[in-house]
Protein backbone atom coordinates (compact mmCIF):
# COMPACT_ATOMS: atom_id res chain seq x y z
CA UNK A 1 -70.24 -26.95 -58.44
CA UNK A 2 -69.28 -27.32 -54.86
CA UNK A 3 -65.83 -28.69 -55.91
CA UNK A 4 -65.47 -25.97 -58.30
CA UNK A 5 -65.59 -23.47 -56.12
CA UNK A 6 -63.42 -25.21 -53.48
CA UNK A 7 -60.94 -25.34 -55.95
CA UNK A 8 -60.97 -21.88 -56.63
CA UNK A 9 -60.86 -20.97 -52.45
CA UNK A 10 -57.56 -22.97 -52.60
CA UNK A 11 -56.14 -21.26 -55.54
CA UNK A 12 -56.79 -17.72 -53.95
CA UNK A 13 -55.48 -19.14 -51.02
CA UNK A 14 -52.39 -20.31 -52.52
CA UNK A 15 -52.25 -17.19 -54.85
CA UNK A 16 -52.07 -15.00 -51.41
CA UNK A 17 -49.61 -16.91 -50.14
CA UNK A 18 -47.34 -16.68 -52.96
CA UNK A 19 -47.68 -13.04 -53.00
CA UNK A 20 -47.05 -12.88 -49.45
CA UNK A 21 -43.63 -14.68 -49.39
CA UNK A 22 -42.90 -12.32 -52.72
CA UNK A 23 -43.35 -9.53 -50.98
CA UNK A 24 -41.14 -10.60 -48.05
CA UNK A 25 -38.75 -12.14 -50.01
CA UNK A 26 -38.46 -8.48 -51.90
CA UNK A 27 -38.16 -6.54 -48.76
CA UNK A 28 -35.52 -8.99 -47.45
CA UNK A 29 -33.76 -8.23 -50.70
CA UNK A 30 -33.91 -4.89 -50.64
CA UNK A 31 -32.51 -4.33 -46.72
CA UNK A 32 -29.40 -6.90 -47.66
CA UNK A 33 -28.49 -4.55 -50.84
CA UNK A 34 -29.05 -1.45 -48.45
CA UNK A 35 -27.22 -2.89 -45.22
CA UNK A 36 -23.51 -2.01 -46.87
CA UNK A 37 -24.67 1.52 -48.16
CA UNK A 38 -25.89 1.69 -44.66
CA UNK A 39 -22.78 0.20 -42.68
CA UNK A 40 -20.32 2.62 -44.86
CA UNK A 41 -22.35 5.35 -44.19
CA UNK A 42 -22.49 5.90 -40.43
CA UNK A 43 -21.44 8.73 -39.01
CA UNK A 44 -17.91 8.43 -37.79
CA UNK A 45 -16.05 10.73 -35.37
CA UNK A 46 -12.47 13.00 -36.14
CA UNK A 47 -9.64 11.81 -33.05
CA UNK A 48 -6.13 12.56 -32.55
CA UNK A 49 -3.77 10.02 -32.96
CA UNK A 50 0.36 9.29 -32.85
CA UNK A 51 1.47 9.74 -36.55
CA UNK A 52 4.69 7.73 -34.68
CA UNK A 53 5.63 5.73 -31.55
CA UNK A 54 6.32 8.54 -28.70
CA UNK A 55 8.22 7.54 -25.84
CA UNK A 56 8.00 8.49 -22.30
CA UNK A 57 8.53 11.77 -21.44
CA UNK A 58 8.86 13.20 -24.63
CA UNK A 59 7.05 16.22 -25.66
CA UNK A 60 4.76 16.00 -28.91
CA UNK A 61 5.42 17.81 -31.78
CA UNK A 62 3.46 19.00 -34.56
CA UNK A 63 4.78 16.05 -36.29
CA UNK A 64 3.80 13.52 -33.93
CA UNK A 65 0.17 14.00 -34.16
CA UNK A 66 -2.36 13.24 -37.31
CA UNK A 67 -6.27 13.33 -37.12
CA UNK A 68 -7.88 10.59 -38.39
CA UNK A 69 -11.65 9.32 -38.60
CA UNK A 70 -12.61 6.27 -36.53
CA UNK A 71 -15.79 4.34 -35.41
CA UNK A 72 -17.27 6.12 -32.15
CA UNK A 73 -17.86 2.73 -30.57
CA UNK A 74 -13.90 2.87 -30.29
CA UNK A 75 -13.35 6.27 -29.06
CA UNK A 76 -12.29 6.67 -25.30
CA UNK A 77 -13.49 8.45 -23.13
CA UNK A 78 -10.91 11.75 -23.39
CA UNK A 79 -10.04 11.04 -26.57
CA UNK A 80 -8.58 14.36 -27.74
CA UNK A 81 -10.33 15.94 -31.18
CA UNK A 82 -7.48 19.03 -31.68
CA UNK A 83 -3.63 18.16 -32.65
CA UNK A 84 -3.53 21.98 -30.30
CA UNK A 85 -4.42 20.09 -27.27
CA UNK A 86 -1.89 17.73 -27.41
CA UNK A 87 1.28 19.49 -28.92
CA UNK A 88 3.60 20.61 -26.47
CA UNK A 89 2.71 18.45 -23.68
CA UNK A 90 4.38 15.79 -22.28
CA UNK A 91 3.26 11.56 -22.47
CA UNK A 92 3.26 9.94 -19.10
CA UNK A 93 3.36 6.88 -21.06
CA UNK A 94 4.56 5.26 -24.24
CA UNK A 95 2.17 5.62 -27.19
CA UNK A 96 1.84 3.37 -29.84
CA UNK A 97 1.65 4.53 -33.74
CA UNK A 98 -1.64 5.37 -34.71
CA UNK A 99 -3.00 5.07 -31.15
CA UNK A 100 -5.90 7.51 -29.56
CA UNK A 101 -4.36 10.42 -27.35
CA UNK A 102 -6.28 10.77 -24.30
CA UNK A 103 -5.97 13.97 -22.18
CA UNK A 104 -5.76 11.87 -19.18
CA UNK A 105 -2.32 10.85 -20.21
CA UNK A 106 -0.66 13.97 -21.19
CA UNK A 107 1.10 16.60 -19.09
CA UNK A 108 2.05 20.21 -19.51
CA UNK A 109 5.55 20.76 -19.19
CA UNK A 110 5.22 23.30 -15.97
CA UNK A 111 3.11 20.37 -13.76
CA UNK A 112 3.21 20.41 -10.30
CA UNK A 113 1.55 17.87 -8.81
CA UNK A 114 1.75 14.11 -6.80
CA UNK A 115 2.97 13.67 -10.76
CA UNK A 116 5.81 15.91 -10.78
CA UNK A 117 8.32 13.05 -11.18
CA UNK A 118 6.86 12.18 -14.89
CA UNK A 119 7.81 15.74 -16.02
CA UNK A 120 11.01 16.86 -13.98
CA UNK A 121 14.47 17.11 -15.12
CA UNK A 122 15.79 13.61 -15.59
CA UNK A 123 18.86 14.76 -13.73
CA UNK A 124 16.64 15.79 -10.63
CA UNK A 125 15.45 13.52 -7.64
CA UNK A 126 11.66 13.86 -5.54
CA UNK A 127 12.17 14.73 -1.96
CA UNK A 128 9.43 14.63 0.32
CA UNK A 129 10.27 16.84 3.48
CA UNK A 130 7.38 16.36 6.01
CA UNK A 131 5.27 19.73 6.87
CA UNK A 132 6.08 20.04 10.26
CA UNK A 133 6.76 23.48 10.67
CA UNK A 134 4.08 26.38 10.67
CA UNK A 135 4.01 27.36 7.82
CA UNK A 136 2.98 24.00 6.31
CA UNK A 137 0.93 23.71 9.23
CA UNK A 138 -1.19 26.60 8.15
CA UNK A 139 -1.08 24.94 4.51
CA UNK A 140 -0.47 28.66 3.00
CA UNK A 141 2.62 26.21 0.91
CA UNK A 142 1.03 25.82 -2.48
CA UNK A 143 2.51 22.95 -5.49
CA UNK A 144 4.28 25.70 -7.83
CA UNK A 145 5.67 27.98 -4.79
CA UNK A 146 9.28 29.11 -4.46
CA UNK A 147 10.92 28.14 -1.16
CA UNK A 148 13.74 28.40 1.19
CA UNK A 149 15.13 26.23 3.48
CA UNK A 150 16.23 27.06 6.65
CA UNK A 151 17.56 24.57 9.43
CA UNK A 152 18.58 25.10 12.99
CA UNK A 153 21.99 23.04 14.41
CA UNK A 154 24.61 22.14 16.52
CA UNK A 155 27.93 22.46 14.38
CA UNK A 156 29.65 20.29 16.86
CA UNK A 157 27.37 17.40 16.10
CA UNK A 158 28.94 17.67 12.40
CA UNK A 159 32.17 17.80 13.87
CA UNK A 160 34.18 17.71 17.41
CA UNK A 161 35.89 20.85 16.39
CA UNK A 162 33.18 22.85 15.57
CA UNK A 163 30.86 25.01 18.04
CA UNK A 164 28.57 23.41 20.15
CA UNK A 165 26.23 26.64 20.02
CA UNK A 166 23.40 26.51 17.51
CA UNK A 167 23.59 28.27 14.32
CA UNK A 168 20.92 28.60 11.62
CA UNK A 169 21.74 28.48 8.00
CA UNK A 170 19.83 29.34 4.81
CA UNK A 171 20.74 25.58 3.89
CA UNK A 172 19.08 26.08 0.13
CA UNK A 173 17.38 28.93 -1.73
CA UNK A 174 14.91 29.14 -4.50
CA UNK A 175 13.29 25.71 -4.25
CA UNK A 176 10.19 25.00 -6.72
CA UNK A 177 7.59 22.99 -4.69
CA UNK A 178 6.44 20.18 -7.01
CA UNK A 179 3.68 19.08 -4.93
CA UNK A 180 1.86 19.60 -1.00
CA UNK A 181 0.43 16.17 -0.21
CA UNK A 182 -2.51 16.10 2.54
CA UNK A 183 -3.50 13.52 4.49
CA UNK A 184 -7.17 12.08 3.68
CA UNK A 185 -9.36 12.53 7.12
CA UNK A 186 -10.58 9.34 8.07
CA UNK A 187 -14.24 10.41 7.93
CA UNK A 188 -14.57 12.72 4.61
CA UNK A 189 -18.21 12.72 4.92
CA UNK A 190 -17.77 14.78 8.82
CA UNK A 191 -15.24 17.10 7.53
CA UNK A 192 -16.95 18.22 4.44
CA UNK A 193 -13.41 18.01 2.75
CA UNK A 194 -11.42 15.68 0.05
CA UNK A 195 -8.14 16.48 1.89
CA UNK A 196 -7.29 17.10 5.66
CA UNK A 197 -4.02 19.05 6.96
CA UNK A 198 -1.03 18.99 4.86
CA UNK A 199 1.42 15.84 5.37
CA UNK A 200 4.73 16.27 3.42
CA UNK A 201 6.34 18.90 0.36
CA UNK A 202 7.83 17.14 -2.65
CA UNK A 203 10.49 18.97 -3.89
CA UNK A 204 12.60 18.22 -7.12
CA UNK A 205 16.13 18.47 -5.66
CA UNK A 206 19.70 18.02 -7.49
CA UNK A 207 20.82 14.43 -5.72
CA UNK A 208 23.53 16.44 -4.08
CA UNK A 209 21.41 18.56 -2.52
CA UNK A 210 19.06 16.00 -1.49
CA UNK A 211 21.84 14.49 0.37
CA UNK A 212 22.89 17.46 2.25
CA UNK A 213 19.07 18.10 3.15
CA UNK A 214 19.35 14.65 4.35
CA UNK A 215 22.68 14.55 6.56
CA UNK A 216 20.87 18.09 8.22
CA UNK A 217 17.63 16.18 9.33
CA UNK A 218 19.65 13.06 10.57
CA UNK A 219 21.75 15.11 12.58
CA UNK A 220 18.39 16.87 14.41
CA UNK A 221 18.81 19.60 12.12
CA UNK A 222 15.31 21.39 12.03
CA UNK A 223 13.47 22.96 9.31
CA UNK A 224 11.47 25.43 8.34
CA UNK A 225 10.27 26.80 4.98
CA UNK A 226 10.47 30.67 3.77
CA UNK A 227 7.66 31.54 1.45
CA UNK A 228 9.31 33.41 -1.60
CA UNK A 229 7.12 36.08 -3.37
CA UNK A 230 6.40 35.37 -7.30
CA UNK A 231 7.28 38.63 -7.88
CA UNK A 232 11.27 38.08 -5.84
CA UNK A 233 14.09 37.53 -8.42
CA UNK A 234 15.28 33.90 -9.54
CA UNK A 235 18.72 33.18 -7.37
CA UNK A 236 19.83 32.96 -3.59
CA UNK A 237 19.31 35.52 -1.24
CA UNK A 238 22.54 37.40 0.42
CA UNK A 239 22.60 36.18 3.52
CA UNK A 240 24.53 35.55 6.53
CA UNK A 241 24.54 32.06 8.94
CA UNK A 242 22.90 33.34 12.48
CA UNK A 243 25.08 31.87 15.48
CA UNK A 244 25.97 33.29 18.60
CA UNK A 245 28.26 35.99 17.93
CA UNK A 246 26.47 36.84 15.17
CA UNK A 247 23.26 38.13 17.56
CA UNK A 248 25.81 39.87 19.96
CA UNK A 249 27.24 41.95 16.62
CA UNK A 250 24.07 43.04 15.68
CA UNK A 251 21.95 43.66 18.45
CA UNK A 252 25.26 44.95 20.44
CA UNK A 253 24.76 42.81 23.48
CA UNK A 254 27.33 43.26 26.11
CA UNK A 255 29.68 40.84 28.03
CA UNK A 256 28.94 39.65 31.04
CA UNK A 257 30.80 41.36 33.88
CA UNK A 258 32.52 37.73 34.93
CA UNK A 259 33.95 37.19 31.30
């Protein structure tokens, strides 16, 4: 009787087991036939990308962007989600068919910035012209303002036959600045600022022009920048070179007695 019911203690036993590894077996089943539904289910997220290779410097067209659907696990971060944010600006670098546009790598045609030389005129050169004079000084000079330069000389350091009075000359008119670059303070955290006093203008110059700007300041030419107002007229300014005679013509200073 005793071994009879042993017997029957093992039998449950076993029976329980079986069931048990059943059941898990089942469930293990059942999550491998669900896993792919699963997988090809999750949620995926709507990025623009380059329906073609763009180059460098070339604005995107409507043509050049598609939206497509990708994992989020390889969005960016700045990955743009609307073809509108992208069209019409300019790539700062090449971009690769079916590639992820990023804001951080586009730029508006109008720019002005320490990037200014990504979205110039190709036929243009940067200048940087240090902001010595006041008006720098005062850092009223913003990236995007209209200037003129004005420089203070000796024609007879150009040449022997020339005056050796000075003479100032509106040397060039209607300047965009491209960018005001300041100079970092060497203890932000005292200053309560990013940026200290303003270091150097870039301006986007034709190369003839930065030449002449050039030849001025190595001859101890000095300038100074005129603020234009965004309300003055596109173009140069009549205007007259200042020398000697000049002053005495307008202000109707008289000899002296000895000349």
């Amino acid at each position: 009787m005793a071994l009879t019911r042993k017997g029957c203690l093992w039998f449950a036993g076993g029976l329980l087991l079986a069931l048990l590894a059943g059941g898990l077996a089942f469930v293990a089943v059942m999550q491998a036939a669900s896993s792919p539904k699963a997988k090809s289910e999750a949620p995926k997220v709507r990025v623009v990308v380059a329906a073609r290779e763009i180059p460098l410097q070339t604005p995107i067209a409507d043509a050049d962007v598609a939206v497509r659907e990708v994992p989020p696990e390889v969005v960016p971060e700045g990955a743009l989600t609307d073809p509108k944010d992208a069209v019409g600006k300019i790539v700062t670098t090449p971009v690769a068919r079916d590639e992820i546009l990023v804001g951080q790598r586009l730029l508006k045609p109008d720019y002005v910035g320490p990037q200014a030389a990504l979205v110039m005129d190709p036929k243009k050169v940067l200048v940087a012209l240090p902001a010595a004079d006041l008006l720098s000084q005062l850092d009223i000079i913003r990236a995007g303002d209209r200037v003129d330069l004005m420089f203070s000389f000796v024609p007879s350091k150009v040449s022997a036959s020339l005056d050796s009075l000075l003479v100032t000359a509106m040397v060039l008119q209607d300047v965009r600045v491209a960018a005001v670059i300041h100079a970092r303070p060497a203890d932000p955290t005292k200053s309560g600022t990013t940026t200290g006093a303003p270091q150097a203008l870039l301006l986007a110059l034709d190369p003839q022009d930065a030449l002449t700007v050039k030849y001025f300041r190595d001859n101890g030419g000095a300038v100074d920048f005129a603020l234009r107002s965004p309300a003055a007229a596109d173009g140069p300014f009549n205007v007259i070179n200042v020398d000697g005679d000049y002053i005495v013509q307008r202000f109707k200073l008289r000899r002296g007695a000895g000349r």
